[in-house]
Protein backbone atom coordinates (compact mmCIF):
# COMPACT_ATOMS: atom_id res chain seq x y z
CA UNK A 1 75.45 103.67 93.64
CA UNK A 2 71.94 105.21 93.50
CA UNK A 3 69.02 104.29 90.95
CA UNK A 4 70.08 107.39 88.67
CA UNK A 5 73.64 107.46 88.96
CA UNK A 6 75.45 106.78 85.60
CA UNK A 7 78.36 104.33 85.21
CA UNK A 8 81.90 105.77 85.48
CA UNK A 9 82.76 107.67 81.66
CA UNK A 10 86.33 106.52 80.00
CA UNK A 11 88.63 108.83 78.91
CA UNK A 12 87.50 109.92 75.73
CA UNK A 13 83.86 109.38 75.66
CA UNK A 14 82.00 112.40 73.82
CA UNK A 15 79.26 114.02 76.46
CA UNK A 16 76.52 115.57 73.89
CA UNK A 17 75.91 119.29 74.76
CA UNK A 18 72.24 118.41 73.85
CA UNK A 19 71.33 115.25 76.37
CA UNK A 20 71.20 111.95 76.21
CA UNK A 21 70.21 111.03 73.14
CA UNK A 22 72.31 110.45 69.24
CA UNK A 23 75.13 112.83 68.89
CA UNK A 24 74.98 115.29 66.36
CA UNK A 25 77.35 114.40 63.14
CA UNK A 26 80.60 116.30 62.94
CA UNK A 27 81.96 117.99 59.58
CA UNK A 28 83.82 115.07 58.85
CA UNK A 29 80.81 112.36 59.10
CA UNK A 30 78.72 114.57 56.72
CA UNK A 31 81.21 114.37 54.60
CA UNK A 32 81.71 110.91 54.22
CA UNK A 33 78.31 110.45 54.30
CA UNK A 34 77.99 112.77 51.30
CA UNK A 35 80.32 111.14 49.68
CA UNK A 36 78.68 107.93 49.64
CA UNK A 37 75.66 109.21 48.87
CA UNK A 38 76.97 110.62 45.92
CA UNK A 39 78.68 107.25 45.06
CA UNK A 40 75.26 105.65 45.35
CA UNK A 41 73.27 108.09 44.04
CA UNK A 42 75.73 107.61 40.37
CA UNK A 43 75.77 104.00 40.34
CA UNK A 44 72.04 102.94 41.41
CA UNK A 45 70.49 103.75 38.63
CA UNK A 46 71.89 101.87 35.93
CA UNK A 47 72.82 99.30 38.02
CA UNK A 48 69.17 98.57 38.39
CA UNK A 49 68.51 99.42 34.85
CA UNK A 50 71.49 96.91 33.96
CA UNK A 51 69.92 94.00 36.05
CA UNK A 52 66.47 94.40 35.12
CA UNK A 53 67.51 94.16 31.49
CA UNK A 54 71.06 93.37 30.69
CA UNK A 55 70.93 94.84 26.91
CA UNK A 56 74.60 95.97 25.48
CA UNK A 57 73.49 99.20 25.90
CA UNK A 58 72.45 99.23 29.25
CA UNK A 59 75.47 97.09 30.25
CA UNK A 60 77.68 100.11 29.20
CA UNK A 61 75.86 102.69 30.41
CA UNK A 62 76.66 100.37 33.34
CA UNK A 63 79.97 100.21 32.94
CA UNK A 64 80.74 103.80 32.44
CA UNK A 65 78.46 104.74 35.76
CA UNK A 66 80.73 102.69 37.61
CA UNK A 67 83.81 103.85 36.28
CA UNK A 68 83.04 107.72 37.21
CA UNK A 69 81.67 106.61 39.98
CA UNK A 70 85.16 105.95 41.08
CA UNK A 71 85.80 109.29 42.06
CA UNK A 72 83.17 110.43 44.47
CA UNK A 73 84.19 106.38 45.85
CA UNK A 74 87.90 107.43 46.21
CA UNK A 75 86.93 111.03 47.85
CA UNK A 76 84.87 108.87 50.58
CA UNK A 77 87.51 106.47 51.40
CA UNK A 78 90.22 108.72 51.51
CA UNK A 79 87.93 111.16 54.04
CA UNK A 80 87.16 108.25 55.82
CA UNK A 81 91.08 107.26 56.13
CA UNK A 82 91.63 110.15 59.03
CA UNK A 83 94.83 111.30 57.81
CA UNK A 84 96.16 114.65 58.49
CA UNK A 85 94.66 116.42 55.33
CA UNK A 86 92.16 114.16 54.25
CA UNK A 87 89.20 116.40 54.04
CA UNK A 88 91.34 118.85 51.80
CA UNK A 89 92.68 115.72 49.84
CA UNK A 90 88.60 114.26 49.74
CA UNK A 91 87.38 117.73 48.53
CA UNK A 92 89.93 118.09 45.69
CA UNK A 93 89.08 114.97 44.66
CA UNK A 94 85.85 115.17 44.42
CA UNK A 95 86.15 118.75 42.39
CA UNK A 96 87.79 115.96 39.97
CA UNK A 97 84.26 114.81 39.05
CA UNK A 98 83.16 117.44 36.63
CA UNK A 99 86.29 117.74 34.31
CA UNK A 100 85.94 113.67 34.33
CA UNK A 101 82.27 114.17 32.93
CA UNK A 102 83.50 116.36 30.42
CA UNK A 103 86.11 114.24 29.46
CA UNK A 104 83.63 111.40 29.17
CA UNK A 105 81.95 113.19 26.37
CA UNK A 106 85.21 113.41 24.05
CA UNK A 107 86.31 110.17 24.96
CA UNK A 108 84.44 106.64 25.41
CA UNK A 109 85.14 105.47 29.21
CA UNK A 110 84.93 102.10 28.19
């Protein structure tokens, strides 16, 4: 085996078009990623409000991020899962998130 030779590929292994070097992220990575951004990106917020002062108010505020949070949380697991369907199932989900934000307005979450 030479100097520059590479070591025998298994079955399976992903060659990049591009080089050596990180692969490029499929649809379905973005996605999740997305998701969990989005899950972050609603919770952080008033979780660090919360800690940094735990007042009733900021509690629930809290509270209720968490709660809604739920959905974009769901929407990552379930694209994450790799079931036949799950983008489809992750997108519709996550569609779910405005009409919850709405219904958040008539109703108390908490």
């Amino acid at each position: 085996m030479s100097r520059l030779s590479h070591p025998p590929r298994k079955t399976g292994d992903h060659v990049s078009p591009t080089g050596p070097g990180p692969e490029p992220l499929d649809t379905h990575a973005a996605l999740r990623l997305a998701l969990a951004a989005a899950y972050a990106a609603t919770t952080a917020r008033p979780y660090l409000h919360a800690t940094l002062n735990p007042s009733p108010p900021l509690t629930q505020r809290a509270v209720t991020a968490g709660i809604r949070a739920t959905i974009p949380l769901q929407a990552a697991l379930t694209a994450r899962s790799g079931a036949k369907g799950a983008t489809v199932t992750a997108l519709l989900t996550t569609a779910l998130a405005p009409l919850a934000g709405r219904f958040a307005r008539k109703v108390s979450v908490t």
